[in-house]
N, C-alpha and C. Protein backbone atom coordinates (compact mmCIF):
# COMPACT_ATOMS: atom_id res chain seq x y z
N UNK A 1 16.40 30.17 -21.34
CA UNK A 1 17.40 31.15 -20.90
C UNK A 1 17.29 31.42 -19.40
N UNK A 2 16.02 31.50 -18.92
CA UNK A 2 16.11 31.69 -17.66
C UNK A 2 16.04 30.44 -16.69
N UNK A 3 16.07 29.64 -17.16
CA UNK A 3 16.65 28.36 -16.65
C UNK A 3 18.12 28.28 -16.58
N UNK A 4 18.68 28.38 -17.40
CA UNK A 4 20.29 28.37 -17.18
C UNK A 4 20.80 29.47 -16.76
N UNK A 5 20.19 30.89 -16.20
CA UNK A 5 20.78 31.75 -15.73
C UNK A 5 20.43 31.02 -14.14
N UNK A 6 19.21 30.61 -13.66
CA UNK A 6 18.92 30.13 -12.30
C UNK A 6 19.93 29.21 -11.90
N UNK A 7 20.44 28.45 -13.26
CA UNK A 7 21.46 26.86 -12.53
C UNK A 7 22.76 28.26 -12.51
N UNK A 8 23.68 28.87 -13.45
CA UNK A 8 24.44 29.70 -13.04
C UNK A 8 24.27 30.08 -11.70
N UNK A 9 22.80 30.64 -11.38
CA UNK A 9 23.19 31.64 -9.87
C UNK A 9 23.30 30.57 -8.73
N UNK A 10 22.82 29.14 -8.89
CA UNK A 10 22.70 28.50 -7.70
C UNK A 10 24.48 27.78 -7.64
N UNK A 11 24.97 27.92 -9.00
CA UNK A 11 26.03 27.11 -8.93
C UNK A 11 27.00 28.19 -7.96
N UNK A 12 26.99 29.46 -8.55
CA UNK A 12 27.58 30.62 -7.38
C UNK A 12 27.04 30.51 -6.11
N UNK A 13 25.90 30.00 -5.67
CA UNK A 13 25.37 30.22 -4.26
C UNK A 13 26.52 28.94 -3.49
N UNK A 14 26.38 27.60 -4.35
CA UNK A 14 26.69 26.45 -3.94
C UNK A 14 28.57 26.92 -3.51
N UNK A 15 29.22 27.61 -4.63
CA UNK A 15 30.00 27.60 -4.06
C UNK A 15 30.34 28.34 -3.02
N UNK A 16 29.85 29.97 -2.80
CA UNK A 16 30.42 30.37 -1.73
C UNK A 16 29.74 29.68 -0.53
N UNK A 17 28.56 29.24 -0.93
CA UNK A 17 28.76 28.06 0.59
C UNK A 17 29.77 27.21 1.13
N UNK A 18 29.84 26.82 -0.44
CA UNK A 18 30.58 25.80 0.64
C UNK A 18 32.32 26.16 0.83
N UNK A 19 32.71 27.53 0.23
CA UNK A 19 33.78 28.39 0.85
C UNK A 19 33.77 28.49 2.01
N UNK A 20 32.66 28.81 2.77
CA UNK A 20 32.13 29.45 3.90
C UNK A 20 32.28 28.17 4.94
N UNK A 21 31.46 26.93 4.51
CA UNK A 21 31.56 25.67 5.59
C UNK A 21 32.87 25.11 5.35
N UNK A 22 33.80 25.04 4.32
CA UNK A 22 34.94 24.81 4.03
C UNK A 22 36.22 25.40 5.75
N UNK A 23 35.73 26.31 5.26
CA UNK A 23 36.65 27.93 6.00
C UNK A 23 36.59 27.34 7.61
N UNK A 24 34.90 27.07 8.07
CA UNK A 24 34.27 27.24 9.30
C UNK A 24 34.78 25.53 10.42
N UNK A 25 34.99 24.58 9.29
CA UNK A 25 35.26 23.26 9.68
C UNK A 25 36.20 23.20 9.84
N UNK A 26 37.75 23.84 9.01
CA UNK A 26 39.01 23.92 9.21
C UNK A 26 39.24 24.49 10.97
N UNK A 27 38.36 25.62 11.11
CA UNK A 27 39.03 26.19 12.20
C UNK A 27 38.40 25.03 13.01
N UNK A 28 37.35 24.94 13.00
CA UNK A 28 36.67 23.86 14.27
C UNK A 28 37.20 22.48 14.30
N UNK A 29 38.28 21.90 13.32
CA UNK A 29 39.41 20.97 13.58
C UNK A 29 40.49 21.27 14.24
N UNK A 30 40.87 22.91 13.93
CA UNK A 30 42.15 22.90 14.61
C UNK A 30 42.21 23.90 15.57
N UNK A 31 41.12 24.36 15.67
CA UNK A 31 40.53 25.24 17.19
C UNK A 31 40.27 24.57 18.44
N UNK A 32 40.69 24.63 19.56
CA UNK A 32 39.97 23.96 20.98
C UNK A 32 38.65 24.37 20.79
N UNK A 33 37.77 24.32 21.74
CA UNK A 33 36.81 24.99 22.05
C UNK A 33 36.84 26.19 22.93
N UNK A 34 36.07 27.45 22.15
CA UNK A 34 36.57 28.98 22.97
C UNK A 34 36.08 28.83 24.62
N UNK A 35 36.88 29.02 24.88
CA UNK A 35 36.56 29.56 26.22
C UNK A 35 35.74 31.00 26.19
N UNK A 36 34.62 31.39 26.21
CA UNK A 36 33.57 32.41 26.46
C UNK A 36 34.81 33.94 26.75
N UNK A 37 35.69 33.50 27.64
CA UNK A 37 36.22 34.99 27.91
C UNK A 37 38.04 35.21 27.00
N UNK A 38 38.16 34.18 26.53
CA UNK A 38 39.21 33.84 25.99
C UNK A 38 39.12 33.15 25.00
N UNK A 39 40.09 34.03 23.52
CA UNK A 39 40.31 33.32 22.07
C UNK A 39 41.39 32.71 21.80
N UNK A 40 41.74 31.17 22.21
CA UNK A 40 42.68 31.45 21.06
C UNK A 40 42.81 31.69 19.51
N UNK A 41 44.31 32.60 19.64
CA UNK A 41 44.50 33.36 18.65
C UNK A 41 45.79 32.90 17.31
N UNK A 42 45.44 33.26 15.84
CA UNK A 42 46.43 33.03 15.20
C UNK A 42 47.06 34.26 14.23
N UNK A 43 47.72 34.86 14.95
CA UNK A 43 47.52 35.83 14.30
C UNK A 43 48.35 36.38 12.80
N UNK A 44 47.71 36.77 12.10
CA UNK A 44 47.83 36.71 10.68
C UNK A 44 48.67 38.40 10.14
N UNK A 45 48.27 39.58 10.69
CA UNK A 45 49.11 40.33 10.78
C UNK A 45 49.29 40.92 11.79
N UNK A 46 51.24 40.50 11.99
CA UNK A 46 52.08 41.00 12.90
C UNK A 46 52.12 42.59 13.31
N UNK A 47 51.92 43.14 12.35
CA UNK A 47 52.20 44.27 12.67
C UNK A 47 50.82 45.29 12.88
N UNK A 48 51.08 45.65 14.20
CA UNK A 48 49.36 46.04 14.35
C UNK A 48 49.28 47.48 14.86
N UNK A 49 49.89 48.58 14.11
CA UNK A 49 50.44 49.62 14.48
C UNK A 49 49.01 50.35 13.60
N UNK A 50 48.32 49.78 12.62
CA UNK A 50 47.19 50.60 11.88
C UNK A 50 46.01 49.09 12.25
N UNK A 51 45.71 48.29 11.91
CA UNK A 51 45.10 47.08 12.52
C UNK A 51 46.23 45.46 12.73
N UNK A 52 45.12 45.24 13.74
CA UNK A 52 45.45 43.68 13.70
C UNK A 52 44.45 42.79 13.24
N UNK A 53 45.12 41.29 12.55
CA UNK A 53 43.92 40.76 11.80
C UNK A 53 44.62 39.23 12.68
N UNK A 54 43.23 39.07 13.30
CA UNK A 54 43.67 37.46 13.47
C UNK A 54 42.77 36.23 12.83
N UNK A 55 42.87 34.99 13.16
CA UNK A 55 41.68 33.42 13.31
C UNK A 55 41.63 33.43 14.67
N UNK A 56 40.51 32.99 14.91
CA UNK A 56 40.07 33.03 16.14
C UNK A 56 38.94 31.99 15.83
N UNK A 57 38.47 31.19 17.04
CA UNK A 57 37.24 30.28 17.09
C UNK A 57 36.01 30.80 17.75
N UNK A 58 35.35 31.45 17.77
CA UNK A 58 33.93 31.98 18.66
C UNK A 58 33.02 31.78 17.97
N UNK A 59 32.09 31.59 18.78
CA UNK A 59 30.72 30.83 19.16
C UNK A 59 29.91 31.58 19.02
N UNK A 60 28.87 31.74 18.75
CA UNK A 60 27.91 32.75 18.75
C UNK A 60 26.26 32.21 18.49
N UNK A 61 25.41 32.39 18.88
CA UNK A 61 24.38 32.27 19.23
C UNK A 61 23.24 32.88 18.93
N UNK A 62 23.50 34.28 18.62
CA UNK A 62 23.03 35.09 18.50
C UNK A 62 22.94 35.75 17.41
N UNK A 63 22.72 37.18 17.13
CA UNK A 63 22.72 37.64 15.17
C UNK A 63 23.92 38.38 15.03
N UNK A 64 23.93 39.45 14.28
CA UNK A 64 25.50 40.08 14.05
C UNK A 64 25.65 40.85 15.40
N UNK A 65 26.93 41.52 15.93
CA UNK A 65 27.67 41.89 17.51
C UNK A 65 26.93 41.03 18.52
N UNK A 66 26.93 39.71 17.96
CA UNK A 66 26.39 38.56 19.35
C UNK A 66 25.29 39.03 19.68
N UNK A 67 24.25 40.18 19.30
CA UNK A 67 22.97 39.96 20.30
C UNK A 67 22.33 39.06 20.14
N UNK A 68 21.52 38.50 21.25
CA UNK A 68 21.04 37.26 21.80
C UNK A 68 21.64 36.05 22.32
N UNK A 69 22.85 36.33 21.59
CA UNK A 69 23.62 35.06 22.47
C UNK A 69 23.85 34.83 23.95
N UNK A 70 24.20 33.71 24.01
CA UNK A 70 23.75 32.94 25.16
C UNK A 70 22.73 32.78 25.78
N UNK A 71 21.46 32.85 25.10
CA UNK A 71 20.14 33.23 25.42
C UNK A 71 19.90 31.82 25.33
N UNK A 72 18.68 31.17 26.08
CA UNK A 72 18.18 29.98 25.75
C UNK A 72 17.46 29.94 24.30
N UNK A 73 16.69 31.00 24.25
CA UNK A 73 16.19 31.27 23.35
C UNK A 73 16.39 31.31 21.51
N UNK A 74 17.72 31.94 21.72
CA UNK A 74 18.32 31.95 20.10
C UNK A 74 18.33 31.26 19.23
N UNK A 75 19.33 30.39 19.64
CA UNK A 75 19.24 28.75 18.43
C UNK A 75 18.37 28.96 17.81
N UNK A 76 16.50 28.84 18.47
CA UNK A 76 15.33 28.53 18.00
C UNK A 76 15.01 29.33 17.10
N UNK A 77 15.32 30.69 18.01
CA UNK A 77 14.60 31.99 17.07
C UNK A 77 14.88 32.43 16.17
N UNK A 78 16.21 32.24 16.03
CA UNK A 78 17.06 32.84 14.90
C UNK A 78 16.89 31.76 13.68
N UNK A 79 17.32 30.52 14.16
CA UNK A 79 16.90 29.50 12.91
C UNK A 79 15.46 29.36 12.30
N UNK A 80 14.73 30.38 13.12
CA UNK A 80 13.12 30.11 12.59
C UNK A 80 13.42 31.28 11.59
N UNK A 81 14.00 32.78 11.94
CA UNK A 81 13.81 33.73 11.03
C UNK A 81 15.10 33.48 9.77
N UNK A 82 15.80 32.61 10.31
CA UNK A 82 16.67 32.55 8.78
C UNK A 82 16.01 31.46 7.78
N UNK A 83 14.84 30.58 8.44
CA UNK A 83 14.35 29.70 7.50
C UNK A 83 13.27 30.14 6.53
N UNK A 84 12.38 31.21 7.18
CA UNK A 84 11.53 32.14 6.83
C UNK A 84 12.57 33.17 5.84
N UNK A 85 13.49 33.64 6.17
CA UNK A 85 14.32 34.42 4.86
C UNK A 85 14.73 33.51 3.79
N UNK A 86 14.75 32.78 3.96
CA UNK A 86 15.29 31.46 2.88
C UNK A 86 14.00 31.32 1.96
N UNK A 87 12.93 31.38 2.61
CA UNK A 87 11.43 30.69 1.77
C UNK A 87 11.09 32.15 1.28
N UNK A 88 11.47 33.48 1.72
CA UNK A 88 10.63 34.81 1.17
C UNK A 88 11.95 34.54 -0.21
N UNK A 89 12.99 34.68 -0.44
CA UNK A 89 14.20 34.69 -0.72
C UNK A 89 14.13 34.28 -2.19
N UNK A 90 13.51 32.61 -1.72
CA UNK A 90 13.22 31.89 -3.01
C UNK A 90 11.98 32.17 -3.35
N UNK A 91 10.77 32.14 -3.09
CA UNK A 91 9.43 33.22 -3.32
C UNK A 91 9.64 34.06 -4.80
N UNK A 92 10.85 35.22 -3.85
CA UNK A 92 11.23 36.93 -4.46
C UNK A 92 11.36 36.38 -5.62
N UNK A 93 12.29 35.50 -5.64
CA UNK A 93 13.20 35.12 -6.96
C UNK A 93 12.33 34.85 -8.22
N UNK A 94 11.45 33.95 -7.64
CA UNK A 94 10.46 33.05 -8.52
C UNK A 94 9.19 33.88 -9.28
N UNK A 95 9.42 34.93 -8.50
CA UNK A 95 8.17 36.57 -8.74
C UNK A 95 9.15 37.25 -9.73
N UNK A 96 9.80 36.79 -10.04
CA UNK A 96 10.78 37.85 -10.85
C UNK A 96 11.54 39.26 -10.03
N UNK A 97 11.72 39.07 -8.99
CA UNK A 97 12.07 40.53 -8.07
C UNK A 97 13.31 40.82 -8.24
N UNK A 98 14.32 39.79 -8.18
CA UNK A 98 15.45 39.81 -8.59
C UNK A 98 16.23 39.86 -10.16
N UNK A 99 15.45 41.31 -11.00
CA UNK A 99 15.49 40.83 -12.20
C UNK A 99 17.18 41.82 -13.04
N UNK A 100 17.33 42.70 -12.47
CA UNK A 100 18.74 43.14 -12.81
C UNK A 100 19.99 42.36 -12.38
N UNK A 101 20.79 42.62 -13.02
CA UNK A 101 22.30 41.78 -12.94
C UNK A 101 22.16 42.07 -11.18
N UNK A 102 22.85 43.06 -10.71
CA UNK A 102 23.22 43.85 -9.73
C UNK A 102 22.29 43.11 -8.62
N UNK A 103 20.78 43.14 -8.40
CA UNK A 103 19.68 42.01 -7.91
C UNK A 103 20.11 40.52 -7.71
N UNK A 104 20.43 40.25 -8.74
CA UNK A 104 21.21 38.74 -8.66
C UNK A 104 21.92 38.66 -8.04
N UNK A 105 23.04 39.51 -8.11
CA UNK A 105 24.28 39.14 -7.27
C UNK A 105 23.76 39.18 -5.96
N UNK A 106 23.09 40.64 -5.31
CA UNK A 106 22.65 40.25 -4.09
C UNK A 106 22.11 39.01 -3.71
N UNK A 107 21.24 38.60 -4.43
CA UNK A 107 20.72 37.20 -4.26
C UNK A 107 21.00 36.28 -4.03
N UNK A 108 22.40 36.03 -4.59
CA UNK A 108 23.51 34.87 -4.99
C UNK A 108 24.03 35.16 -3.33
N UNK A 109 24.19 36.07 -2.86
CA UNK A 109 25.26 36.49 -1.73
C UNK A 109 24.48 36.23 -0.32
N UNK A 110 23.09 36.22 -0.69
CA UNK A 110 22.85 36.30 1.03
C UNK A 110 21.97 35.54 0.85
N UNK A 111 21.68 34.57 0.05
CA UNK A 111 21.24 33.02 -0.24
C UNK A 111 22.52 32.16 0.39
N UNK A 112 24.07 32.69 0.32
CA UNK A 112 24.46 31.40 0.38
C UNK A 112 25.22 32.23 1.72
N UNK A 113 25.11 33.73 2.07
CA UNK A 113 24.93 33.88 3.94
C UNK A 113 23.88 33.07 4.75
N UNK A 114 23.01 32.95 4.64
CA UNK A 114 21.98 32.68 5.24
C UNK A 114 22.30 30.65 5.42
N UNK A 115 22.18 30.61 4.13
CA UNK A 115 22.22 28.99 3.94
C UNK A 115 23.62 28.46 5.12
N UNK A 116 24.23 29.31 4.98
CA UNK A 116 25.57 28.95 5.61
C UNK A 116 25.39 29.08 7.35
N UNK A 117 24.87 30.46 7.24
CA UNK A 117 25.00 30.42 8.90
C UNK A 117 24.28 29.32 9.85
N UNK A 118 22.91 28.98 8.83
CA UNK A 118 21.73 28.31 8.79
C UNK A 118 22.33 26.97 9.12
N UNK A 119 23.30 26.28 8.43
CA UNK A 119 23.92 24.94 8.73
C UNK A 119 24.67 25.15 10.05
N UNK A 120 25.07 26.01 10.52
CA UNK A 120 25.95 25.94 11.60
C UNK A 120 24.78 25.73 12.56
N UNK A 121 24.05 26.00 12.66
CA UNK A 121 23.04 26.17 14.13
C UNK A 121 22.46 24.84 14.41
N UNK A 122 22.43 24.28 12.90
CA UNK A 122 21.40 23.11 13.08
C UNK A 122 22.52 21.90 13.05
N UNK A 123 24.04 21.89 12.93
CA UNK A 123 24.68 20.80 13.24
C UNK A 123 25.95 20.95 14.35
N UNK A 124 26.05 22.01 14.16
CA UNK A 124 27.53 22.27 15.30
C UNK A 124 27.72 21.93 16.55
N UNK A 125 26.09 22.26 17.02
CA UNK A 125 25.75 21.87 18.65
C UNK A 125 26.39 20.36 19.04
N UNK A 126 25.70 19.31 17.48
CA UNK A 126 26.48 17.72 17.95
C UNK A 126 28.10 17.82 17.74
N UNK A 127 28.78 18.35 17.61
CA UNK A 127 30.11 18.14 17.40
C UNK A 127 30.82 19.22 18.69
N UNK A 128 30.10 19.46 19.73
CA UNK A 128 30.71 19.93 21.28
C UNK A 128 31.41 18.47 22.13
N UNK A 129 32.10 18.92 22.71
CA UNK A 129 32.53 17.94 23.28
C UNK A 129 31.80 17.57 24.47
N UNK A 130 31.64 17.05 24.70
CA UNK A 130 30.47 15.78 25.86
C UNK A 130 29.07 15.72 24.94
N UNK A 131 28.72 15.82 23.40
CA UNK A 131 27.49 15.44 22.95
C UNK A 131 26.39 14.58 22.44
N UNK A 132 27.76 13.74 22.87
CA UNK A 132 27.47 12.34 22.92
C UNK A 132 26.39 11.94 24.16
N UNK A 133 26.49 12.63 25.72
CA UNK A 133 26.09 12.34 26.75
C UNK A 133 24.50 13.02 26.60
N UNK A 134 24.39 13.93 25.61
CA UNK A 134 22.96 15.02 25.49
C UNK A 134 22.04 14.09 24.66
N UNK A 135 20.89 14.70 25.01
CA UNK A 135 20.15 14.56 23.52
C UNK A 135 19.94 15.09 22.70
N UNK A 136 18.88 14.69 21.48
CA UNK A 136 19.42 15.60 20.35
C UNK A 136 18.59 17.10 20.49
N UNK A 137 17.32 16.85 21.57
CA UNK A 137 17.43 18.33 21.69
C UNK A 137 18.00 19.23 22.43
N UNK A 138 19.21 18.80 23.20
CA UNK A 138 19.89 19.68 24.05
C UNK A 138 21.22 19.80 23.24
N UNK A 139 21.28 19.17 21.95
CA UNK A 139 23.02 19.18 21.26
C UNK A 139 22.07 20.05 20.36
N UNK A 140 21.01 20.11 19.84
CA UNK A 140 20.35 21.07 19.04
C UNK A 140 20.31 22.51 19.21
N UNK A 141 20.08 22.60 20.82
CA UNK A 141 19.83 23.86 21.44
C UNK A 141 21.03 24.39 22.07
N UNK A 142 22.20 23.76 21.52
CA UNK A 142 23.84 24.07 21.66
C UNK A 142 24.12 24.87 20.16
N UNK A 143 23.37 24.53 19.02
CA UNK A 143 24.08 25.21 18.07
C UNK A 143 24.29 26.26 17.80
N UNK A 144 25.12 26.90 17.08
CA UNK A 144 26.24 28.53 17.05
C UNK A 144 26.47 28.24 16.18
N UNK A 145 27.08 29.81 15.74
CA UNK A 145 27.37 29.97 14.49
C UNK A 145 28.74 30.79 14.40
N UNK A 146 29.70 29.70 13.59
CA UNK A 146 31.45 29.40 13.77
C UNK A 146 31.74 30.98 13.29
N UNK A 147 32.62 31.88 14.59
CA UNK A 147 33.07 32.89 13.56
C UNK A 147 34.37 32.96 13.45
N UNK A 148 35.37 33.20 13.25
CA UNK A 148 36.62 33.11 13.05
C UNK A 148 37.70 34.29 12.25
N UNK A 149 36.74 35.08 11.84
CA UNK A 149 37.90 36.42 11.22
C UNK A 149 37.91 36.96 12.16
N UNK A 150 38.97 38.05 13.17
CA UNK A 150 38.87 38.80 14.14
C UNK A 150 40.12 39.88 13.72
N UNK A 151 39.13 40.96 13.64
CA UNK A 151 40.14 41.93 13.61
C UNK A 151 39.89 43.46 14.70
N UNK A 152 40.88 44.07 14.95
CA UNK A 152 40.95 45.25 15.65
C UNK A 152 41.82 46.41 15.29
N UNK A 153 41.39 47.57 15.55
CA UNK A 153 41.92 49.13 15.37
C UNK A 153 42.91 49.47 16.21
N UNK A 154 43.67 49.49 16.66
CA UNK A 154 44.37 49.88 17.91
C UNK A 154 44.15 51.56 18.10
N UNK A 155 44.05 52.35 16.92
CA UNK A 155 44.45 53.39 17.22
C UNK A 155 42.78 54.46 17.03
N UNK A 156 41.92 53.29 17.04
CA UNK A 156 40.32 53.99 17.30
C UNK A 156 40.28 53.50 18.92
N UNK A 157 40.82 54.77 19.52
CA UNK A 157 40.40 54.63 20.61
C UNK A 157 39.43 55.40 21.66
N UNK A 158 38.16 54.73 22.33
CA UNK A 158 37.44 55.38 22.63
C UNK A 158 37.59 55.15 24.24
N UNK A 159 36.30 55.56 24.93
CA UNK A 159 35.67 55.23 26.64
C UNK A 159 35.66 54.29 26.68
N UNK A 160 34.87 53.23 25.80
CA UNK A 160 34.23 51.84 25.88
C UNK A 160 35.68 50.87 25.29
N UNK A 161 36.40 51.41 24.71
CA UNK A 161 37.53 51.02 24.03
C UNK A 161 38.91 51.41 23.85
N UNK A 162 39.40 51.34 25.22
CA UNK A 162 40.77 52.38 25.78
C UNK A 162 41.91 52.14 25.25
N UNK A 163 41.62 50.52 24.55
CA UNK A 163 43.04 49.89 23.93
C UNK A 163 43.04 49.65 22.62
N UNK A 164 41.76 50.39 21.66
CA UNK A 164 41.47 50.34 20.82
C UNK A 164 40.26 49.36 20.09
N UNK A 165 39.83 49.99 19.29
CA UNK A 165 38.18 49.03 18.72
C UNK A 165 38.42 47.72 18.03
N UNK A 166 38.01 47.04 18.50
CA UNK A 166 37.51 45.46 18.36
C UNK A 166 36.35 44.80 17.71
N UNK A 167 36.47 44.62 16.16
CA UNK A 167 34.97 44.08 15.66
C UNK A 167 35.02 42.56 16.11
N UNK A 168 33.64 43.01 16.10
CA UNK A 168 33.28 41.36 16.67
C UNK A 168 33.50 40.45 15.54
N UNK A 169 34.18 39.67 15.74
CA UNK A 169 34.38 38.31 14.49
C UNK A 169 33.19 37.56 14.37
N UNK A 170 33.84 37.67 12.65
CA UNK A 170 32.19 37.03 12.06
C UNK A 170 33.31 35.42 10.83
N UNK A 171 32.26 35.51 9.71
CA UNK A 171 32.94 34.44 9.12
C UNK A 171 32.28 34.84 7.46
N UNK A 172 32.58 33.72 6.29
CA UNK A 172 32.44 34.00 5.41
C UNK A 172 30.55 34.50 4.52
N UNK A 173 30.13 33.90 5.56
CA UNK A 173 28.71 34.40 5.31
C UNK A 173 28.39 35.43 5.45
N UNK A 174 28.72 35.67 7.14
CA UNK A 174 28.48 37.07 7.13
C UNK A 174 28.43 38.40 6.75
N UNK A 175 30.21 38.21 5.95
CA UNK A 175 30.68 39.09 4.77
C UNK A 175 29.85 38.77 3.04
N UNK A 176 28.84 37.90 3.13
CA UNK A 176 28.22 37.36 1.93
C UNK A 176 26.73 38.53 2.07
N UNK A 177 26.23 38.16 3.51
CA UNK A 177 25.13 39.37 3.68
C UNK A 177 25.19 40.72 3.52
N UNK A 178 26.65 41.00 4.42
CA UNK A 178 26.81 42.56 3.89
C UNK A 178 27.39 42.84 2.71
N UNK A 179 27.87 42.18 1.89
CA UNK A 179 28.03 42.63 0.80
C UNK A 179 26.20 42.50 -0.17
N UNK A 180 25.63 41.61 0.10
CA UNK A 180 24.41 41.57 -0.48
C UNK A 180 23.49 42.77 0.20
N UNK A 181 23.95 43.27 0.90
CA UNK A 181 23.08 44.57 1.73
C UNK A 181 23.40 45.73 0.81
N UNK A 182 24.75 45.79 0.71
CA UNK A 182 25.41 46.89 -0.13
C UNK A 182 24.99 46.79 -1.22
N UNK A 183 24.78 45.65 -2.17
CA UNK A 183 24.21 45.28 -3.59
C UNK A 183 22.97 45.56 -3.64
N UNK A 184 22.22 46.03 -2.36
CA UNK A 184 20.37 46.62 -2.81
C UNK A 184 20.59 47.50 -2.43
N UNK A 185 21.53 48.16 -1.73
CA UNK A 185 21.93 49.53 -1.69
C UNK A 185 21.78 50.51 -2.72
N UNK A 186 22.99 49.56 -3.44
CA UNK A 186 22.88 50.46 -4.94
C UNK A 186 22.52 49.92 -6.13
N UNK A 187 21.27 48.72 -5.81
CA UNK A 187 20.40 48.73 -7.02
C UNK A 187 19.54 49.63 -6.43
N UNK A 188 19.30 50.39 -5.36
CA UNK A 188 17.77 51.37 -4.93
C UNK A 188 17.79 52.41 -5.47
N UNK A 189 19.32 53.13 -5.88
CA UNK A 189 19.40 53.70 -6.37
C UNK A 189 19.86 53.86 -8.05
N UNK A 190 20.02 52.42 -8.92
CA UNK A 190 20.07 53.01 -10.00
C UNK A 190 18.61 52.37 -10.63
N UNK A 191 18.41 51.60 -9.94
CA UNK A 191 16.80 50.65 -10.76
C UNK A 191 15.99 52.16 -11.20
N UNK A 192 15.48 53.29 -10.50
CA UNK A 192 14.87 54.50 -10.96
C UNK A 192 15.44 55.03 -12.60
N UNK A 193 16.77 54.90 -12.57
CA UNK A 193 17.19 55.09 -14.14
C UNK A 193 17.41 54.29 -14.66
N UNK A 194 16.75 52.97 -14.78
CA UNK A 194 17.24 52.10 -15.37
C UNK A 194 15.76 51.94 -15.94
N UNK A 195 14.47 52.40 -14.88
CA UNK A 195 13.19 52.05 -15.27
C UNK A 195 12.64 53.26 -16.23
N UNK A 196 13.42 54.65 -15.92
CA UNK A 196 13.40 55.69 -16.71
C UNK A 196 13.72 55.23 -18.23
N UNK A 197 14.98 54.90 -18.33
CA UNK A 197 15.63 54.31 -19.84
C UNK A 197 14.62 53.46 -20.65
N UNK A 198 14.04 52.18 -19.85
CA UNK A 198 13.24 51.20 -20.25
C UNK A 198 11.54 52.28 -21.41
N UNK A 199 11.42 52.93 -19.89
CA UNK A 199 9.94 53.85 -20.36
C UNK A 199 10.22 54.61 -21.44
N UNK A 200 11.12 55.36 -21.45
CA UNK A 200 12.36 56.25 -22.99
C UNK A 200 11.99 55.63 -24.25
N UNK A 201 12.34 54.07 -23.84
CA UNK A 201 12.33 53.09 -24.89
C UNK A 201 10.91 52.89 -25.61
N UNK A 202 10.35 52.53 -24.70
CA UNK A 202 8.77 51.59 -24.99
C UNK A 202 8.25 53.07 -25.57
N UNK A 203 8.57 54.44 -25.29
CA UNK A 203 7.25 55.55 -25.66
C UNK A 203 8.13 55.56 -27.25
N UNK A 204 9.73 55.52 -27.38
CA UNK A 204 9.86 55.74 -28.72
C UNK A 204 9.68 54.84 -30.18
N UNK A 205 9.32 53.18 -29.07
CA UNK A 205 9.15 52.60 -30.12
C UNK A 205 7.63 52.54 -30.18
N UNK A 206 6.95 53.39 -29.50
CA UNK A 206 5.10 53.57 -29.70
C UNK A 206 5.61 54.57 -31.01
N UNK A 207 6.01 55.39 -30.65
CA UNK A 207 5.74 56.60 -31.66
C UNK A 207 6.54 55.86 -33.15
């Protein structure tokens, strides 16, 4: 039984991966390459009087709101700590940690964030244009991670944001982590009554 619940969760991991590299390759066929201060844009809703939602191609380097990017540094660092979350990840699993429904799903979700963003870093760098002329550790130390949803508030407007707030575009993984963030959210809070119920159980079938 718990063999075929593991092939179930990996068959869910497999696919929203490959939703995610599906999603990320389309745009990077029919995207130029971003220009750093300029997106092009496709934009998806016209009417942007409560938000606007566009596709967009950006690059990123770095972890979620771009920190670290453009750092020499990133590529490396970041692919070392998402490979290390990948090995605690599968570890957890194998310890039984992930043992409620609700656990799983997180599991399922930021197994196949991670896995996903994880492929972009380590192949994208060779598919820049002139990477042919690099080597493979300078097309290595090019890789990013494809984001492409971009949306904005027009009417959250702040100091830092006069024309209205702008999330930084991410892609299908990303939305795989935070939803798996939200899913230990609120297993933290019902696992306590769920371990209450269990103990309920075991003292009434002592007595």
């Amino acid at each position: 039984m718990k063999n075929r619940t593991t092939l179930y969760l990996c068959l869910l991991v497999a696919v929203l991966y490959v939703l995610d590299q599906v999603s990320k390759w389309l745009v990077v066929f029919n995207f130029e390459e971003p220009n750093r201060f300029y997106l092009d844009a496709v934009p998806v809703v016209t009417d942007c009087s409560v938000f606007c939602f566009n596709i967009v191609r950006a690059h990123n380097q770095g972890v979620a709101f771009g920190m670290g990017d453009g750092t020499a540094w990133a590529p490396f660092v970041f692919l070392c700590v998402q490979l290390a979350a990948l090995s605690m990840l599968i570890i957890f699993y194998r310890r039984g940690f992930f043992r409620t429904r609700i656990l799983k799903a997180a599991w399922v979700c930021i197994m196949a964030g991670v896995l996903g963003n994880m492929t972009d870093r380590i192949l994208q760098g060779f598919f820049l244009k002139g990477a042919e002329k690099l080597s493979f550790f300078e097309n290595f130390a090019n890789g990013y991670v494809v984001d492409f949803l971009d949306f904005s508030f027009p009417w959250i407007k702040t100091d830092m944001f006069p024309m209205g707030y702008h999330w930084p575009a991410f892609n299908v993984a990303d939305s795989c982590v935070c939803i798996a963030a939200g899913l230990f959210l609120i297993a933290s809070f019902l696992e306590p009554k769920e371990e209450k119920k269990e103990t309920k159980k075991a003292e009434e079938s002592g007595n």
